[in-house]
N, C-alpha and C. Protein backbone atom coordinates (compact mmCIF):
# COMPACT_ATOMS: atom_id res chain seq x y z
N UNK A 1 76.90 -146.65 131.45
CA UNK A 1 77.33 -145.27 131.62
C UNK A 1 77.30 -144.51 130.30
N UNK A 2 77.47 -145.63 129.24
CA UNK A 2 77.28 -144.64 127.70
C UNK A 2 76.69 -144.03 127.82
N UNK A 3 74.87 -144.70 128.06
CA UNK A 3 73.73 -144.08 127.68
C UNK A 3 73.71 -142.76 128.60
N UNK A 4 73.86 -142.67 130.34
CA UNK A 4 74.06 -141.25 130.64
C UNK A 4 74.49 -140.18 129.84
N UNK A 5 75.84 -140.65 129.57
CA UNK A 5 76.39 -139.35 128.89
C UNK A 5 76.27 -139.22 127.45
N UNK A 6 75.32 -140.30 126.90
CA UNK A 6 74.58 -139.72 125.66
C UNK A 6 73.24 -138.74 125.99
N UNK A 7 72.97 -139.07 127.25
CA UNK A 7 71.56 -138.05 127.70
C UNK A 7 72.07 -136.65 127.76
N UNK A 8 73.37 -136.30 128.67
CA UNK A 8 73.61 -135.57 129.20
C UNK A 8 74.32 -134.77 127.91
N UNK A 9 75.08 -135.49 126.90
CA UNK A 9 75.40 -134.79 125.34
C UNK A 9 74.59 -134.30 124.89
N UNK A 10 73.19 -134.80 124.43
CA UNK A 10 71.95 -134.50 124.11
C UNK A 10 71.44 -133.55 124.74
N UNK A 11 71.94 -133.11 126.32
CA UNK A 11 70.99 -132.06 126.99
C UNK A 11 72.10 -130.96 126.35
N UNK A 12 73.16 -130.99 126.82
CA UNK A 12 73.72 -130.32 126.27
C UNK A 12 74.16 -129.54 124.74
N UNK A 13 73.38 -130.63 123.81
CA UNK A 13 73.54 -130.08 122.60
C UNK A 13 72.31 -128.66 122.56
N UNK A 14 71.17 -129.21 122.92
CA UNK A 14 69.91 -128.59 122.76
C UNK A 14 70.46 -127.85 123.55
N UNK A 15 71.22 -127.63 124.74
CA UNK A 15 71.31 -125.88 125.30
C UNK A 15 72.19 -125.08 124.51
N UNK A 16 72.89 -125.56 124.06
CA UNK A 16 73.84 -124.99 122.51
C UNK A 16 72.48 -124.12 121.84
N UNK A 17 71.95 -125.41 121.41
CA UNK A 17 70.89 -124.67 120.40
C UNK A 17 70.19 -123.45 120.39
N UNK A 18 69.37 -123.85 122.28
CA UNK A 18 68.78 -122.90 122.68
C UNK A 18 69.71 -121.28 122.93
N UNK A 19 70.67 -121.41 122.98
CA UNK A 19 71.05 -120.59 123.35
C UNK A 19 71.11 -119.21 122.11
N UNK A 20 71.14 -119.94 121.16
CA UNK A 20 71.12 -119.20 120.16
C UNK A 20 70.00 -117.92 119.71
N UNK A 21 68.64 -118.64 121.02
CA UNK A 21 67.73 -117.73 121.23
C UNK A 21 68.31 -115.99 121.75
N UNK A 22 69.07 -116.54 122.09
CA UNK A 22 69.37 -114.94 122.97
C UNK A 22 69.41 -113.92 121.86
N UNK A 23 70.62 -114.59 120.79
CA UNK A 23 70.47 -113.58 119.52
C UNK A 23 69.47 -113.10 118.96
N UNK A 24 68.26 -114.16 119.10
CA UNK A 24 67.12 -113.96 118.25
C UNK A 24 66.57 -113.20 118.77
N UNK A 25 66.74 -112.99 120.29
CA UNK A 25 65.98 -112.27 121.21
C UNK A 25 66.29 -110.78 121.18
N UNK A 26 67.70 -110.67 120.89
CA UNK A 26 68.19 -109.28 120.73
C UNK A 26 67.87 -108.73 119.92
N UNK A 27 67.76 -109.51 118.52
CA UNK A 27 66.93 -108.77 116.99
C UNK A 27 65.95 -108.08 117.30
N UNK A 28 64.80 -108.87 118.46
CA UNK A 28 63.62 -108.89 118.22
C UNK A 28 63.25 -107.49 118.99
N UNK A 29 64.28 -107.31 120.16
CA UNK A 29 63.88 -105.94 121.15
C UNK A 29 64.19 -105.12 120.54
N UNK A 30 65.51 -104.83 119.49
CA UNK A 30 66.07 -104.36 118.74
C UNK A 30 65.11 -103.47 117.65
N UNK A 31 63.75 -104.50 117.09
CA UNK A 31 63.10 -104.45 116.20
C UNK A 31 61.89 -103.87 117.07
N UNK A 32 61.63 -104.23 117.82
CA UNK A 32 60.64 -103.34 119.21
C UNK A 32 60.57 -102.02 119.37
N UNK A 33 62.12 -101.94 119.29
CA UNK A 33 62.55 -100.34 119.88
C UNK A 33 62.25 -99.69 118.60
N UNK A 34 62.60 -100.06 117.16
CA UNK A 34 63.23 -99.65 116.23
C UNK A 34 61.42 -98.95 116.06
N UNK A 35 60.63 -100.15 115.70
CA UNK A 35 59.46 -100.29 115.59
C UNK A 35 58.45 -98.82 116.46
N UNK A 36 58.66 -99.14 118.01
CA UNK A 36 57.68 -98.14 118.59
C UNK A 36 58.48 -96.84 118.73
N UNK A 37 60.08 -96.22 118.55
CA UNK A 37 59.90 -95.22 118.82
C UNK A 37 60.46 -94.68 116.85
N UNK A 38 60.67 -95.44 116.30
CA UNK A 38 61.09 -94.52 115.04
C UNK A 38 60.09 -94.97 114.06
N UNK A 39 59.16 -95.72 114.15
CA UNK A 39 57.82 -95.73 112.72
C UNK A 39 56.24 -95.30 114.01
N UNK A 40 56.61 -95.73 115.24
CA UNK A 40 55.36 -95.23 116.19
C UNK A 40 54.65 -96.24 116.06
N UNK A 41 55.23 -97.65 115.55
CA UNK A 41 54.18 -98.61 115.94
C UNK A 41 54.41 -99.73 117.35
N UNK A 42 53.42 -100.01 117.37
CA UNK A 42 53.90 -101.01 118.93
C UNK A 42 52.70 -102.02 118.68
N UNK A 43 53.32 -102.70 119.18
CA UNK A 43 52.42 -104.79 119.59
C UNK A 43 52.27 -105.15 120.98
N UNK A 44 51.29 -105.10 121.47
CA UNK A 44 51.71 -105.56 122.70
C UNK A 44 51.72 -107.69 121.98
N UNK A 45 51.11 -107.91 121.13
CA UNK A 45 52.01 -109.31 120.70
C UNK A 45 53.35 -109.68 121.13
N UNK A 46 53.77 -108.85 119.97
CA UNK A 46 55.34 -108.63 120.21
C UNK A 46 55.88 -108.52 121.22
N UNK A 47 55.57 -107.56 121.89
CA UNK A 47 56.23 -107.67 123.46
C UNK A 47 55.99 -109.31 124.26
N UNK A 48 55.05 -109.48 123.93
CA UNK A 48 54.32 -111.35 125.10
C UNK A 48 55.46 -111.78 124.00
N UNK A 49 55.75 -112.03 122.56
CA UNK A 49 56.60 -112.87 122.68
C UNK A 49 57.71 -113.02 122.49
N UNK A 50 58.11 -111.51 123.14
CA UNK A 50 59.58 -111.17 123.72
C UNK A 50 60.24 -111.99 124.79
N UNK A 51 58.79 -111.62 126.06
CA UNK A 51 58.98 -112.50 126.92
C UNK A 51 58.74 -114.31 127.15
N UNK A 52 57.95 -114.73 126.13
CA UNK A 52 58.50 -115.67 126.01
C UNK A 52 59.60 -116.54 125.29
N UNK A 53 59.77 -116.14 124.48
CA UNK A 53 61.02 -116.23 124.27
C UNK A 53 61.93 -116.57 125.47
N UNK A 54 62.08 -115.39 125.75
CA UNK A 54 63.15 -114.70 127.14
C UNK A 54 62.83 -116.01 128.21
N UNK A 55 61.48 -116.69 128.29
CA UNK A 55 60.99 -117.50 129.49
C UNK A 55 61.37 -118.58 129.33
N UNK A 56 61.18 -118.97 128.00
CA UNK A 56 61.31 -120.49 127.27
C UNK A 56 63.47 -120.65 127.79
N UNK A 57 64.04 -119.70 126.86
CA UNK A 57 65.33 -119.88 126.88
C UNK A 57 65.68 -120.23 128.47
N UNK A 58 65.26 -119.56 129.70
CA UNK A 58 65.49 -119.52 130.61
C UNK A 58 65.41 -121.05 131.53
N UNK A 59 63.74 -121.16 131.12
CA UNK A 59 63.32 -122.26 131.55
C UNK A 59 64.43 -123.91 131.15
N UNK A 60 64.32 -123.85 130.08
CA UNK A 60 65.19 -124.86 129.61
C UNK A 60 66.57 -125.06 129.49
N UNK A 61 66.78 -124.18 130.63
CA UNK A 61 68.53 -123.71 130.90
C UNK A 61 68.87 -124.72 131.89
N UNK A 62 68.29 -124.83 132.87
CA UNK A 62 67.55 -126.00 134.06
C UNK A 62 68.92 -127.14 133.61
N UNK A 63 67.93 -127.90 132.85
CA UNK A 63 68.55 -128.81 132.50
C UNK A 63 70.30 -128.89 131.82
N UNK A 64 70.35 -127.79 131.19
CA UNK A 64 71.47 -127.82 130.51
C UNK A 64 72.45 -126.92 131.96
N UNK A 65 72.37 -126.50 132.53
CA UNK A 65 73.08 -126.48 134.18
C UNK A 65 73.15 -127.50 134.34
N UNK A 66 72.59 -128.10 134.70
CA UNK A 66 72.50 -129.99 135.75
C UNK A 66 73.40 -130.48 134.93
N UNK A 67 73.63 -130.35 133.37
CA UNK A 67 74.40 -131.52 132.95
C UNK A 67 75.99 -131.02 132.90
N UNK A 68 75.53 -129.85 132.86
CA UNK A 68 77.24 -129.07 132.56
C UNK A 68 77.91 -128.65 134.49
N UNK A 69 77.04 -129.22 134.83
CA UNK A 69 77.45 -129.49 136.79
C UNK A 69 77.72 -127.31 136.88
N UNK A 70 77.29 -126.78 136.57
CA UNK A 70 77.18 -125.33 136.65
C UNK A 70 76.16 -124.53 137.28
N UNK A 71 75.36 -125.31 137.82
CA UNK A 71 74.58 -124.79 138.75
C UNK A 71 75.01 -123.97 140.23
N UNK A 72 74.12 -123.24 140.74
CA UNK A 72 74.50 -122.14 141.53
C UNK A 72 74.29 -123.41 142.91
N UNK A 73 75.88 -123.87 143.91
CA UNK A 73 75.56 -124.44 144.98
C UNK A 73 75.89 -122.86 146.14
N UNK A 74 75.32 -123.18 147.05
CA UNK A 74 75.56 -122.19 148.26
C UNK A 74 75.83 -122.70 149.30
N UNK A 75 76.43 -123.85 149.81
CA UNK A 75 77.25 -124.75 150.30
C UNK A 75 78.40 -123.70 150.65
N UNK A 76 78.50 -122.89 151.78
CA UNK A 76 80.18 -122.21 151.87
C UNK A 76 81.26 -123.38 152.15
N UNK A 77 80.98 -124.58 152.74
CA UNK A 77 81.88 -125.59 153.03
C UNK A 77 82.02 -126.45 152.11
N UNK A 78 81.47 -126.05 151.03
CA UNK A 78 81.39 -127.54 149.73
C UNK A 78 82.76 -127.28 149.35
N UNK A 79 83.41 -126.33 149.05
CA UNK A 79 84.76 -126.32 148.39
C UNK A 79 86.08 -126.76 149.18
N UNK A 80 85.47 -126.90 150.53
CA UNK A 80 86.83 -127.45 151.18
C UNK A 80 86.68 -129.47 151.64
N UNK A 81 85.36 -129.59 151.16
CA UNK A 81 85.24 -130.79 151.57
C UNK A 81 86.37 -131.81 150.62
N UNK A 82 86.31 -133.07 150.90
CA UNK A 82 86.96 -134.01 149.75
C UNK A 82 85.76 -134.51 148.86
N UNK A 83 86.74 -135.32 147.74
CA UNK A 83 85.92 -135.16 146.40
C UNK A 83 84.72 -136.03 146.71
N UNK A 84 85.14 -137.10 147.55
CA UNK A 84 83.53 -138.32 147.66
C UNK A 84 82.79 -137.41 148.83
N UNK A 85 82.96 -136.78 149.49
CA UNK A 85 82.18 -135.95 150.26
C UNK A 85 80.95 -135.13 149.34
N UNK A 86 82.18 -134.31 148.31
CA UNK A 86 81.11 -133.20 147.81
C UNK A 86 80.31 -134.21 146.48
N UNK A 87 80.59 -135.91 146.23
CA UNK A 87 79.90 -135.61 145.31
C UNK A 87 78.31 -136.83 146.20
N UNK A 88 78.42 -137.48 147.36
CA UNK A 88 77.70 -137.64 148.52
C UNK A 88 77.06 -136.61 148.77
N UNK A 89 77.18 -135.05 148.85
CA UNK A 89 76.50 -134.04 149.33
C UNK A 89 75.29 -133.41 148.04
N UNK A 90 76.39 -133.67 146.81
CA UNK A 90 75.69 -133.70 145.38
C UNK A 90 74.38 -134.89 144.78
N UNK A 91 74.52 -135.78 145.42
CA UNK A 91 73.34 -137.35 145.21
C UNK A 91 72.20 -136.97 146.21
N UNK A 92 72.73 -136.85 147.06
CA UNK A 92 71.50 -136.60 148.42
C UNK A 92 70.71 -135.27 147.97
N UNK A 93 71.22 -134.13 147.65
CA UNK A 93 70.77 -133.11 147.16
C UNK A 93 69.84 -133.14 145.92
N UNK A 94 70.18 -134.02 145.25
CA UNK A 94 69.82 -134.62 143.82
C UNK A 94 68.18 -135.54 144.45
N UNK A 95 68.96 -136.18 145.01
CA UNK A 95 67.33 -137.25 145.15
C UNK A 95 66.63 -136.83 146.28
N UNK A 96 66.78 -136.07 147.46
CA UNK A 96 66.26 -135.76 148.41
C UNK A 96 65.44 -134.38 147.99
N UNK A 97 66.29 -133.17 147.73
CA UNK A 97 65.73 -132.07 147.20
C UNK A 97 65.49 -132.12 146.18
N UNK A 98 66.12 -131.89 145.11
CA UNK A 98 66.01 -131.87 144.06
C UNK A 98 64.70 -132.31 143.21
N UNK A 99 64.64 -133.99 143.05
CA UNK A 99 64.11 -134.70 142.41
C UNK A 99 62.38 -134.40 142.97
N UNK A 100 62.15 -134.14 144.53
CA UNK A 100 60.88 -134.18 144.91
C UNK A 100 60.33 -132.85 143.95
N UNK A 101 60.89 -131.73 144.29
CA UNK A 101 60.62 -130.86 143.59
C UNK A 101 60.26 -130.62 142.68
N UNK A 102 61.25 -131.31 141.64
CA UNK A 102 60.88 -131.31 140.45
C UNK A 102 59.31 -132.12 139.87
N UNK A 103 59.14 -132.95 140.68
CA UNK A 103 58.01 -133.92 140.39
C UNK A 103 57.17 -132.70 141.28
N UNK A 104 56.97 -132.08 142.09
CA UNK A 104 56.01 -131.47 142.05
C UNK A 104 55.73 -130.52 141.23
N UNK A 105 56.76 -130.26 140.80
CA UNK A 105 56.79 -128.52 140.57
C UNK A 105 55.63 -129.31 138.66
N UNK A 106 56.22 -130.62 138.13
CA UNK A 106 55.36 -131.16 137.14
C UNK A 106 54.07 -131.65 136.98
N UNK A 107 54.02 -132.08 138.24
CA UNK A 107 52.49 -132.14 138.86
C UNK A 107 51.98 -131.05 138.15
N UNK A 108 51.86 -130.31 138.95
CA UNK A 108 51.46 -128.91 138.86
C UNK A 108 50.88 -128.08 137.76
N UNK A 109 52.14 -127.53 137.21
CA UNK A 109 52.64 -127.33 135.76
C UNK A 109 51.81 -128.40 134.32
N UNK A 110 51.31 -129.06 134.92
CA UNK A 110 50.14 -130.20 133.97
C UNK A 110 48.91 -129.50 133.90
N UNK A 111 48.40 -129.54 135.39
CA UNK A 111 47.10 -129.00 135.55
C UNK A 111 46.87 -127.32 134.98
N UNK A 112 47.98 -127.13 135.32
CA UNK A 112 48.01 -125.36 134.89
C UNK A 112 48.17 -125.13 133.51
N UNK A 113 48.86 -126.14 132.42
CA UNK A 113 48.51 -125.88 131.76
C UNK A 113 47.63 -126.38 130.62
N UNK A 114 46.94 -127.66 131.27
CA UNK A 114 45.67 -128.27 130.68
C UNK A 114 44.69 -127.34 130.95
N UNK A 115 45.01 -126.73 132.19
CA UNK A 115 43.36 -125.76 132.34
C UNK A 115 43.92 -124.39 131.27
N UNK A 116 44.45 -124.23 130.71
CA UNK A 116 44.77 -123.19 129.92
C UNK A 116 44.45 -123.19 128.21
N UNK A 117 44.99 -125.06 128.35
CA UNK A 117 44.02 -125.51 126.99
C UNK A 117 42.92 -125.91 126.90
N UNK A 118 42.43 -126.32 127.48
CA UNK A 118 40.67 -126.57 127.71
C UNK A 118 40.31 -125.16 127.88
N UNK A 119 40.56 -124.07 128.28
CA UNK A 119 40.05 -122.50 128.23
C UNK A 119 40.64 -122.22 127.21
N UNK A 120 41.15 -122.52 126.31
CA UNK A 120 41.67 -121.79 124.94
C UNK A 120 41.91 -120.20 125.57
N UNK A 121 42.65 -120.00 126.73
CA UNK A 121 43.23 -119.27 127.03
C UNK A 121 44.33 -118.36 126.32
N UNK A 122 43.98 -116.87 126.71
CA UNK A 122 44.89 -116.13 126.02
C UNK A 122 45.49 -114.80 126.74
N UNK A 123 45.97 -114.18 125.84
CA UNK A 123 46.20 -112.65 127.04
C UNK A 123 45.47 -112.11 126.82
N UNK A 124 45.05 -111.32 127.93
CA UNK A 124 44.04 -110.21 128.71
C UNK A 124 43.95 -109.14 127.86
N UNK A 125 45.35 -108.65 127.20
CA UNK A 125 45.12 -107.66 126.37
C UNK A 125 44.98 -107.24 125.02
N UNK A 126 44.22 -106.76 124.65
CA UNK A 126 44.05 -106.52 123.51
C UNK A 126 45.26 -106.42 122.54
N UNK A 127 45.29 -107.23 121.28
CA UNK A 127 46.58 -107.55 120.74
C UNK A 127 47.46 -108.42 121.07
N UNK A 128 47.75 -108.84 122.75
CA UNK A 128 48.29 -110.15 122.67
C UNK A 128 48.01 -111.62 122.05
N UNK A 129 49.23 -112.40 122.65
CA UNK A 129 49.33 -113.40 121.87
C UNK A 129 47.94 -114.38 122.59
N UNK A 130 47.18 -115.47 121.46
CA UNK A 130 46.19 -116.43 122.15
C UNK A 130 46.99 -117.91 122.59
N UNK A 131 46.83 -118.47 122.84
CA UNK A 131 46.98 -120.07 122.96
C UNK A 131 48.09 -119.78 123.99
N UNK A 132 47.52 -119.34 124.87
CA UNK A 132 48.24 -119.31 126.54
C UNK A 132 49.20 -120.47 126.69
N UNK A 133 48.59 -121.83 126.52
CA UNK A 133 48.57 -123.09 127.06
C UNK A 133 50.30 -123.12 126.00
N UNK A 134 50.54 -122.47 125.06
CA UNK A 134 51.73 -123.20 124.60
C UNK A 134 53.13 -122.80 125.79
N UNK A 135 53.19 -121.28 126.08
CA UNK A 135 54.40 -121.08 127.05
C UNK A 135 54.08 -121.75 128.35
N UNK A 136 52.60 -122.23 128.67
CA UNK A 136 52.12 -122.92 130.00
C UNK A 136 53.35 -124.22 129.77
N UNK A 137 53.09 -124.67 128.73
CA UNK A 137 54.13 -126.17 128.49
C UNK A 137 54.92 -126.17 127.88
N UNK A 138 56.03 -125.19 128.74
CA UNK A 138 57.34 -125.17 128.15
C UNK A 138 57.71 -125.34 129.88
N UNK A 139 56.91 -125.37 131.14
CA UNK A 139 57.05 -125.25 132.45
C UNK A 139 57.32 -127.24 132.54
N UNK A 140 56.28 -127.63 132.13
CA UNK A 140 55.95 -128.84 131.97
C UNK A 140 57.55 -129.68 131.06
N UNK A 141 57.93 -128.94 129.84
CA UNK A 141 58.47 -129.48 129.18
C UNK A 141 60.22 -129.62 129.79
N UNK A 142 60.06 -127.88 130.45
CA UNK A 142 61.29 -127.79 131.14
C UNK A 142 61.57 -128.60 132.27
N UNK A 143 60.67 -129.03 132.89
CA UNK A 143 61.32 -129.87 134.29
C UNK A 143 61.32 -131.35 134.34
N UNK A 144 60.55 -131.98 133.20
CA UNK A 144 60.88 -133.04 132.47
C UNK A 144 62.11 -133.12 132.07
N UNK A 145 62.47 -132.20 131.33
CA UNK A 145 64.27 -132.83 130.75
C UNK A 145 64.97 -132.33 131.75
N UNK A 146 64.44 -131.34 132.69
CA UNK A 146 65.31 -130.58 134.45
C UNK A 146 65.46 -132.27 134.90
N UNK A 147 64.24 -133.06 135.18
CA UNK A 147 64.20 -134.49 136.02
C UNK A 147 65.05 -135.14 135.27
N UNK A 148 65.29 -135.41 134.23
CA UNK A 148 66.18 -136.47 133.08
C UNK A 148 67.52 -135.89 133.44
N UNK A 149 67.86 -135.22 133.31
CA UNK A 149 69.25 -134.48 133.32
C UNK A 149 69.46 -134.64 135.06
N UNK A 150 68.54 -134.62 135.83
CA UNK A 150 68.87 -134.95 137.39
C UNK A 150 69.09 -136.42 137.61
N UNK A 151 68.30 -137.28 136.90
CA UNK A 151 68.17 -138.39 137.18
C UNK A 151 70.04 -138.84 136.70
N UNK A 152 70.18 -138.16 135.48
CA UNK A 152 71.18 -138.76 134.23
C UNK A 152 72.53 -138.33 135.80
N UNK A 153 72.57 -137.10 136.19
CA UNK A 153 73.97 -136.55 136.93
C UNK A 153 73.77 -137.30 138.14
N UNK A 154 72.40 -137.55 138.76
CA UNK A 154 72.81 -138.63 140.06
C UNK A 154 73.65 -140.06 139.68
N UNK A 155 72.68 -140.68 138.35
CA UNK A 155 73.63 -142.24 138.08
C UNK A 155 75.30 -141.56 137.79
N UNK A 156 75.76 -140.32 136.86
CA UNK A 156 77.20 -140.29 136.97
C UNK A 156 77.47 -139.99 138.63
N UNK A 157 76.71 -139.84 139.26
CA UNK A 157 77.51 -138.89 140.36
C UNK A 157 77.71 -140.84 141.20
N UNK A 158 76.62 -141.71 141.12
CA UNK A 158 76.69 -142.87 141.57
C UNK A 158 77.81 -143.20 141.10
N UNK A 159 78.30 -143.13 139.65
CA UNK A 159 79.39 -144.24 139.25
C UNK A 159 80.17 -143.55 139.58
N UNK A 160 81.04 -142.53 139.84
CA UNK A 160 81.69 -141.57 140.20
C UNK A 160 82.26 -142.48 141.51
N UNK A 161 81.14 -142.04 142.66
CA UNK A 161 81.42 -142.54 143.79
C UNK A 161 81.88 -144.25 143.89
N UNK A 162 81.48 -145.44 143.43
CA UNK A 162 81.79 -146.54 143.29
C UNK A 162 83.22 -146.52 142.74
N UNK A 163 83.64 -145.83 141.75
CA UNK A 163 85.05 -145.59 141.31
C UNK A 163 85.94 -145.20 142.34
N UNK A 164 85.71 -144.08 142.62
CA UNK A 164 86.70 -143.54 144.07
C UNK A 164 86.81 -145.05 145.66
N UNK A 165 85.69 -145.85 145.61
CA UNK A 165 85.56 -146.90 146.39
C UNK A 165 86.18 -148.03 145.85
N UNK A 166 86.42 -148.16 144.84
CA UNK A 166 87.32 -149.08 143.80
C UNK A 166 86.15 -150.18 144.00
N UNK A 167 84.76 -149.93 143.98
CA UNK A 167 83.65 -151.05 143.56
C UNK A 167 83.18 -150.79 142.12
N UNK A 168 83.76 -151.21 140.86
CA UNK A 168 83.76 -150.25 139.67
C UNK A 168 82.77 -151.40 139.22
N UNK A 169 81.77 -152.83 139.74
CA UNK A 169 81.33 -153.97 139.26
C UNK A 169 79.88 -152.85 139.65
């Protein structure tokens, strides 16, 4: 059980970290605004990596939800159930929904963004940012530690449940 909740410390430190993007993010629109309406210059660069920024922080939030159990459930009956109920409703959800998903959604997210590096892909517009393929694999990177952090809260949500059963072997 250490090692879980050394995963789940670890996810959680890095969303600490990340979070710190937001500030950076505020400088940067800050410096956008400051930029196109009081000197009259503009990037459309700058803007692509406003939004990624904005995508990356988002994306890799995933995980740091799952570990801090703060994710959005819509369950209207989850709050009246009992505790081995809701955390039975939480495992099944985890490995049934959850987990398939995520392995597809990485599938995926591979091909999309290998074909982005093999095209040395970039933006369409003039002045944006090139090397497409790096925010492509932050999709990839995010649902990797999304799956780790699912995998990490099903084994607590397992030992959880064995505890409440008093099978603690």
């Amino acid at each position: 059980m250490n090692f879980v909740q050394n995963i789940e410390k670890q996810i959680i430190a890095l969303g600490h970290a990340i979070s710190w993007l937001a500030l950076f993010l505020v400088a940067i629109v800050c410096l956008s605004v400051f930029l196109r309406y009081v000197l009259g210059l503009s990037s459309l660069g700058f803007d692509e990596l406003q939004w990624h920024i904005y995508s990356f922080g988002f994306m890799m939030g995933f995980s740091y939800c799952t570990s801090m159990e703060t994710h959005v459930r819509n369950d209207l009956f989850y709050s009246k159930f009992s505790e081995k109920t809701k955390l039975w409703i939480d495992l099944v959800s985890h490995l049934v929904v959850l987990l398939p998903f995520i392995i597809v959604i990485i599938y995926h997210a591979w091909f999309f963004m290998m074909r982005a590096y093999v095209t040395a892909e970039g933006s369409i517009d003039p002045g944006g940012l090139p090397h497409r393929w790096i925010i492509k694999s932050v999709l990839v990177l995010s649902f990797v530690l999304f799956g780790i952090a699912t995998v990490a809260r099903s084994i607590a949500i397992v030992a959880k449940l064995r505890k409440l059963t008093g099978d603690a072997n």
